[in-house]
C-alpha atoms as a PDB file:
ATOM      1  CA  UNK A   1      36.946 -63.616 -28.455  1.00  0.00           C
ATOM      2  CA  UNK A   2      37.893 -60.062 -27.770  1.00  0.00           C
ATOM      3  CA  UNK A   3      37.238 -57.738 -30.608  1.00  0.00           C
ATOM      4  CA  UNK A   4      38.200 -53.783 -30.378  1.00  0.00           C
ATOM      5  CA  UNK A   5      37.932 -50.949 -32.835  1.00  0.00           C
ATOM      6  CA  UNK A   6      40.249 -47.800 -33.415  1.00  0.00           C
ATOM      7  CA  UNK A   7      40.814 -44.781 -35.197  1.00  0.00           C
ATOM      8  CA  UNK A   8      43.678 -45.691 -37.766  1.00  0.00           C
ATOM      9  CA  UNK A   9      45.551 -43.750 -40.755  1.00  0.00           C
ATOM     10  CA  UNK A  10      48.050 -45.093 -43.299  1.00  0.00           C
ATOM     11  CA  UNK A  11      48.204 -48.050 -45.189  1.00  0.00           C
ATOM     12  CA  UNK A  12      47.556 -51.060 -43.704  1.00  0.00           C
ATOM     13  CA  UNK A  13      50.718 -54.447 -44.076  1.00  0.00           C
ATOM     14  CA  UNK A  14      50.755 -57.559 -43.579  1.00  0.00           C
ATOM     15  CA  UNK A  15      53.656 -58.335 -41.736  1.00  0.00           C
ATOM     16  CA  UNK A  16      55.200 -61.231 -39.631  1.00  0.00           C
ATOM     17  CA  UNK A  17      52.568 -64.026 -39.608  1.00  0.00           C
ATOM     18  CA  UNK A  18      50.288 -62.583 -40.812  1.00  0.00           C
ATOM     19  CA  UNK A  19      49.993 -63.324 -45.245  1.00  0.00           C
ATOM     20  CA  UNK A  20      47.375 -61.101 -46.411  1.00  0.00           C
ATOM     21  CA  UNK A  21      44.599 -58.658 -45.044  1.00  0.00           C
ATOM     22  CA  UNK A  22      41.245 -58.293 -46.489  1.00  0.00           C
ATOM     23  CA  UNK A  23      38.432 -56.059 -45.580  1.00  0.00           C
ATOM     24  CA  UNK A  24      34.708 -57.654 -45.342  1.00  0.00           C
ATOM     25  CA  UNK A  25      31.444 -56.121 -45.533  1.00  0.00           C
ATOM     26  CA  UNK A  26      28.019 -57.840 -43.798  1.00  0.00           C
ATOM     27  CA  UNK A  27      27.841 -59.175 -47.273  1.00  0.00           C
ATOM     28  CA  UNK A  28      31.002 -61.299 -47.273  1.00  0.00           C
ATOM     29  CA  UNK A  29      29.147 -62.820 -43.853  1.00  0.00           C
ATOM     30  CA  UNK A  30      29.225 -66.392 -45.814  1.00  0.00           C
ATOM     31  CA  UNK A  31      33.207 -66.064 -45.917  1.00  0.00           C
ATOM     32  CA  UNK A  32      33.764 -65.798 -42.287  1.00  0.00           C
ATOM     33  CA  UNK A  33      33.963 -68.615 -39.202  1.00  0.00           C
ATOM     34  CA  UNK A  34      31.163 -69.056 -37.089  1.00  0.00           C
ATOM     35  CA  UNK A  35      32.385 -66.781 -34.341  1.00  0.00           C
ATOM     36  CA  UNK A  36      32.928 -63.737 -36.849  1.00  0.00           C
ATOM     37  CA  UNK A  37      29.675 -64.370 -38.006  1.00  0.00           C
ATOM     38  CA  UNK A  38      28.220 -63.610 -34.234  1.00  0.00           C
ATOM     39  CA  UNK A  39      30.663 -60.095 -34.589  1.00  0.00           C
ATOM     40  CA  UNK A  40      29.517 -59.826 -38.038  1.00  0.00           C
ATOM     41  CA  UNK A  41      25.952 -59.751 -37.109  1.00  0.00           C
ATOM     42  CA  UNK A  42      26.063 -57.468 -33.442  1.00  0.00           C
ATOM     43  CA  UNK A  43      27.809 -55.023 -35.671  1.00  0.00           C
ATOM     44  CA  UNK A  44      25.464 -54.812 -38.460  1.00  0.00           C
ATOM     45  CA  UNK A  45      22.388 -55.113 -36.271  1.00  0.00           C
ATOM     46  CA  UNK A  46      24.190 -51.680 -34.451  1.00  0.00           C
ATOM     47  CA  UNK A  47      24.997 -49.662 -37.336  1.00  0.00           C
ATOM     48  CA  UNK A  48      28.389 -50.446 -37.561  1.00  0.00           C
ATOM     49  CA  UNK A  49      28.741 -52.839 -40.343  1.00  0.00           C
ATOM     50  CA  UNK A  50      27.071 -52.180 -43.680  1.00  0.00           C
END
């Protein structure tokens, strides 16, 4: 897994395959795959993820 961050303004779609976005906070960390769970933690554990 790659993951990358941005600076973005405007609303965000779902478009093509994608049905629905979400947004997730450390506390939705029960919601997410395995994997995410890794990103969910590095990012908390830097600051990055409340």
């Amino acid at each position: 897994m790659i993951c990358y961050t941005a600076e973005y303004t405007g609303p965000l779609v779902a478009s093509s395959e994608i049905e629905e976005s979400d947004r997730f906070g450390y506390g939705d960390r029960a919601r997410v795959s395995a994997v995410d769970r890794m990103v969910f933690d590095a990012l908390h554990a830097s600051g990055q993820l409340p």
